[in-house]
Protein backbone atom coordinates (compact mmCIF):
# COMPACT_ATOMS: atom_id res chain seq x y z
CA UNK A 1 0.00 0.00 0.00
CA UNK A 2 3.11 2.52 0.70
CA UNK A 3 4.73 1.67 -2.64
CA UNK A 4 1.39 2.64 -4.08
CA UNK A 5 1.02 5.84 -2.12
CA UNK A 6 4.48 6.77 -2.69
CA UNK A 7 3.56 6.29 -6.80
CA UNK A 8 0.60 8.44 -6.61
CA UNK A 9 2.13 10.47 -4.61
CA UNK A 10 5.04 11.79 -6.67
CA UNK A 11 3.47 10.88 -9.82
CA UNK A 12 1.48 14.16 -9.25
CA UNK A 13 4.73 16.37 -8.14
CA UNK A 14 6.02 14.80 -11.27
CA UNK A 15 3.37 16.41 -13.41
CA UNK A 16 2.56 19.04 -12.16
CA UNK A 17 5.63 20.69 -10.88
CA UNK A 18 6.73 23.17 -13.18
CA UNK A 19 8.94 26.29 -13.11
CA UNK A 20 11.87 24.13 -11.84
CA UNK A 21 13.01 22.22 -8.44
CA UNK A 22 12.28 25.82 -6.35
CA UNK A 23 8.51 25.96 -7.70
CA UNK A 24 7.78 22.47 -6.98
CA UNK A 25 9.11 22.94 -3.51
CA UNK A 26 5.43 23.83 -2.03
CA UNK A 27 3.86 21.25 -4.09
CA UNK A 28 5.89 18.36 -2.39
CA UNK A 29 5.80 19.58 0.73
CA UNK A 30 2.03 19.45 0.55
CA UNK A 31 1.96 15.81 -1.09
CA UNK A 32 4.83 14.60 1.93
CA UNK A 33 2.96 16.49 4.58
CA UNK A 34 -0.44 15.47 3.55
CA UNK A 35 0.56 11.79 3.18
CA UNK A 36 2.64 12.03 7.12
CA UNK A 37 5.66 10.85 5.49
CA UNK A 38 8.07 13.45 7.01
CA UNK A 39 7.17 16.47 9.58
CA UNK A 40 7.72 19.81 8.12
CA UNK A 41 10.98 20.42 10.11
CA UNK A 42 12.79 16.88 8.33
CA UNK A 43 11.17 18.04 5.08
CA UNK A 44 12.58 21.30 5.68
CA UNK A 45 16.11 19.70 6.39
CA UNK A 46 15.93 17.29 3.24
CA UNK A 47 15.30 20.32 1.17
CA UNK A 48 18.51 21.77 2.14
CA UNK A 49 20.46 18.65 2.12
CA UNK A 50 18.87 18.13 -1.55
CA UNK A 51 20.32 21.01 -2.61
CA UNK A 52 23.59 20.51 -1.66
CA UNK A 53 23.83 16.96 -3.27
CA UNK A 54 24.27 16.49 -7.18
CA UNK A 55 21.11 16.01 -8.76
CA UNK A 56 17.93 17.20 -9.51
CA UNK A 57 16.35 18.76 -6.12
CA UNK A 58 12.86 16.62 -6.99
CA UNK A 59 14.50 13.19 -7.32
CA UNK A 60 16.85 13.55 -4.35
CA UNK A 61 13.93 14.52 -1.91
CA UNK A 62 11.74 11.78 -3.61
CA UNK A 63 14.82 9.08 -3.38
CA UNK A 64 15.21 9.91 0.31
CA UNK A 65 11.24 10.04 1.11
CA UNK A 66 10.60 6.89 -0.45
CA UNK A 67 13.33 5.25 1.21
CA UNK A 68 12.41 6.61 4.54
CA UNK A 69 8.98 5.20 4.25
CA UNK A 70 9.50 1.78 2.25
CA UNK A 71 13.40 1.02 2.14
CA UNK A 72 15.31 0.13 -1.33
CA UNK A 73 11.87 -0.32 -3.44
CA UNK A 74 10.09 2.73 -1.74
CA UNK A 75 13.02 5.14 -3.13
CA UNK A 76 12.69 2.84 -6.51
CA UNK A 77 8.77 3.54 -6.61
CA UNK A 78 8.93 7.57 -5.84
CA UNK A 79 12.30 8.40 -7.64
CA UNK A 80 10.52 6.46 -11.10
CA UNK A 81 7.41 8.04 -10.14
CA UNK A 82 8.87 11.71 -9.99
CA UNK A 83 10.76 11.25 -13.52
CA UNK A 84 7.96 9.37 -15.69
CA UNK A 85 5.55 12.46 -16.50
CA UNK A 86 9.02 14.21 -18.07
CA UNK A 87 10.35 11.05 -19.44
CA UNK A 88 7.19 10.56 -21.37
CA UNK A 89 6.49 14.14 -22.45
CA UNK A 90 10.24 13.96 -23.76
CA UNK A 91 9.17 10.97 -25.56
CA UNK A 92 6.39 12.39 -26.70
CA UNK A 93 8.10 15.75 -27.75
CA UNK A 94 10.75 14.02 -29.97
CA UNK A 95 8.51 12.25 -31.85
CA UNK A 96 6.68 15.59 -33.03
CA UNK A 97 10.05 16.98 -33.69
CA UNK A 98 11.47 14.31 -36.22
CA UNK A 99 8.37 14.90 -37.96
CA UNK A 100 8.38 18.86 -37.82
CA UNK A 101 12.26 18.56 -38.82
CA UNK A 102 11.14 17.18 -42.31
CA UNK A 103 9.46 20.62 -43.12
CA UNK A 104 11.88 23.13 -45.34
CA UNK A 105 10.51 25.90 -43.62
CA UNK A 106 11.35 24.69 -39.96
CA UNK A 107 14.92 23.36 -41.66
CA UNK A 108 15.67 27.36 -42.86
CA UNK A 109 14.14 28.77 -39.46
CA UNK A 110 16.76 26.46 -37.81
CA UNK A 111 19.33 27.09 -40.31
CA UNK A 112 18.40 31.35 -39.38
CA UNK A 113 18.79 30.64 -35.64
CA UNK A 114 22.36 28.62 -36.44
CA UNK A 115 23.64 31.60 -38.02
CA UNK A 116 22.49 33.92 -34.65
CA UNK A 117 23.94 31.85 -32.57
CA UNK A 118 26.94 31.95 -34.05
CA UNK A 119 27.27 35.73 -34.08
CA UNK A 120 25.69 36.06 -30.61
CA UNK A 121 28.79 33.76 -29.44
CA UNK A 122 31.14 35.36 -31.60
CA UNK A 123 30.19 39.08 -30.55
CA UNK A 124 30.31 37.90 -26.74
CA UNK A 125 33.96 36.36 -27.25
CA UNK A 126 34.91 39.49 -28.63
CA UNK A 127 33.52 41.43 -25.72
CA UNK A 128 35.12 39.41 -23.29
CA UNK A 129 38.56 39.80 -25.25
CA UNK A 130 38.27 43.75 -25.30
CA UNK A 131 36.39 43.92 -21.76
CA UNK A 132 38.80 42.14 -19.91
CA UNK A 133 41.77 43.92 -21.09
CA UNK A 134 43.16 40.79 -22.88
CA UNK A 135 43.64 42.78 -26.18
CA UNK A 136 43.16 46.48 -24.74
CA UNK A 137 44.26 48.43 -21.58
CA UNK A 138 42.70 51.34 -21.80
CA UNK A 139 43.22 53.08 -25.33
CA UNK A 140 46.48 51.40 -25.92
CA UNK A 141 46.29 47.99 -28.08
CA UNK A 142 48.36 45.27 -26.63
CA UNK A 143 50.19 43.35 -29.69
CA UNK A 144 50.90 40.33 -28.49
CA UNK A 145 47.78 39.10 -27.59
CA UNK A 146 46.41 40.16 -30.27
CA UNK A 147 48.61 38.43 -32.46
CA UNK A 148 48.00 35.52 -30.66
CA UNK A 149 44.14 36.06 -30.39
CA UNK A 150 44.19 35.78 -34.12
CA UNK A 151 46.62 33.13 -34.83
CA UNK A 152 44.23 31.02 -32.44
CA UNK A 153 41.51 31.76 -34.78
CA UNK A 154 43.00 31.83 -38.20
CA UNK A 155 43.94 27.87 -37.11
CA UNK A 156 40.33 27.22 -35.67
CA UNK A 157 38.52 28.47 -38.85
CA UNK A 158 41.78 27.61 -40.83
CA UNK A 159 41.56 23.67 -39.81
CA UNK A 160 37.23 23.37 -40.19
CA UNK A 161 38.52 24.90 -44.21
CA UNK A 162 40.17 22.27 -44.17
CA UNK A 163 38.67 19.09 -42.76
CA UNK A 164 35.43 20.37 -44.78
CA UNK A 165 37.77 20.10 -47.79
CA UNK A 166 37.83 16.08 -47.53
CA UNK A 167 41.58 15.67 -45.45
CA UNK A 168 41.09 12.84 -43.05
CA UNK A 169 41.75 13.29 -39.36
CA UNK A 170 44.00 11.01 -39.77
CA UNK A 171 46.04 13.09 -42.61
CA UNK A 172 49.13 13.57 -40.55
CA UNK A 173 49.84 9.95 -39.53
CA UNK A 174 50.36 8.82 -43.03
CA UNK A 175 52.94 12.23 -43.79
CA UNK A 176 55.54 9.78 -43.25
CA UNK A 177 54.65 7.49 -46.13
């Protein structure tokens, strides 16, 4: 009856928790305290001690209530329970994407957003080059890592020329031949 509890249980923080670990906070306290799993002052210390561990916030406090209450397969039951709603929503969610994928309007939308990602990145390097002094101190232009700020990226783009032109990664073991 606990493993079944423990299902139902997170199986609702699972779906409807959303705006991250922090917004479903209230919503499993109310499913832990309304079930008398944990008092409010353990739940409070689990939260804490959730966020401190690696992981997700949700599946730590549902690993550690379900093994509180039903051992090894409690923790099994709650942590699965949490997880399913996203797992199948995922699920769900790539198999309407390979389909949408297929369109040639979504392919050049994608192939737009490529190209704005790429500047976005490129103007923020850029910013952090000439914002943190690497390449200017003040007004005056340091040469030398300059120089070497665009060596660096004359081989980058230089090499993906390259390896675009058909060379093998494995080009320079057979220079010896």
């Amino acid at each position: 009856m606990i493993l079944l509890e423990l299902f139902i249980g997170f199986l609702k923080v699972g779906c409807f928790a959303f705006g991250g670990a922090y917004g479903a906070i209230p919503l499993i306290r109310d499913v832990v305290l309304s079930y008398g799993w944990l008092d409010d002052e353990m739940l409070t210390y689990m939260i804490a001690v959730s966020e401190s561990t690696p992981g997700p916030i949700m599946v730590n406090l549902a690993t550690y209530v379900g093994s509180s209450q039903a051992g090894f397969y409690g923790s099994l039951v709650a942590t699965l329970a949490v997880v399913l709603p996203s797992f199948i929503i995922i699920l769900l969610v790539t198999a309407l994407l390979k389909a949408v994928l297929k369109n040639p309007y979504v392919q050049a939308v994608l192939r737009g957003l490529k190209l704005c990602m790429i500047g976005i990145i490129l103007a923020t390097g850029v910013y952090m080059i000439i914002r943190n002094g690497i390449v200017m101190q003040g007004s005056e232009v340091l040469i030398r890592p300059l120089i070497l700020t665009l060596v660096l990226g004359a081989i980058y783009f230089g090499s993906r020329k390259i390896k675009k032109g058909g060379i093998s990664d494995m080009y320079p073991v057979f220079w010896t031949h």
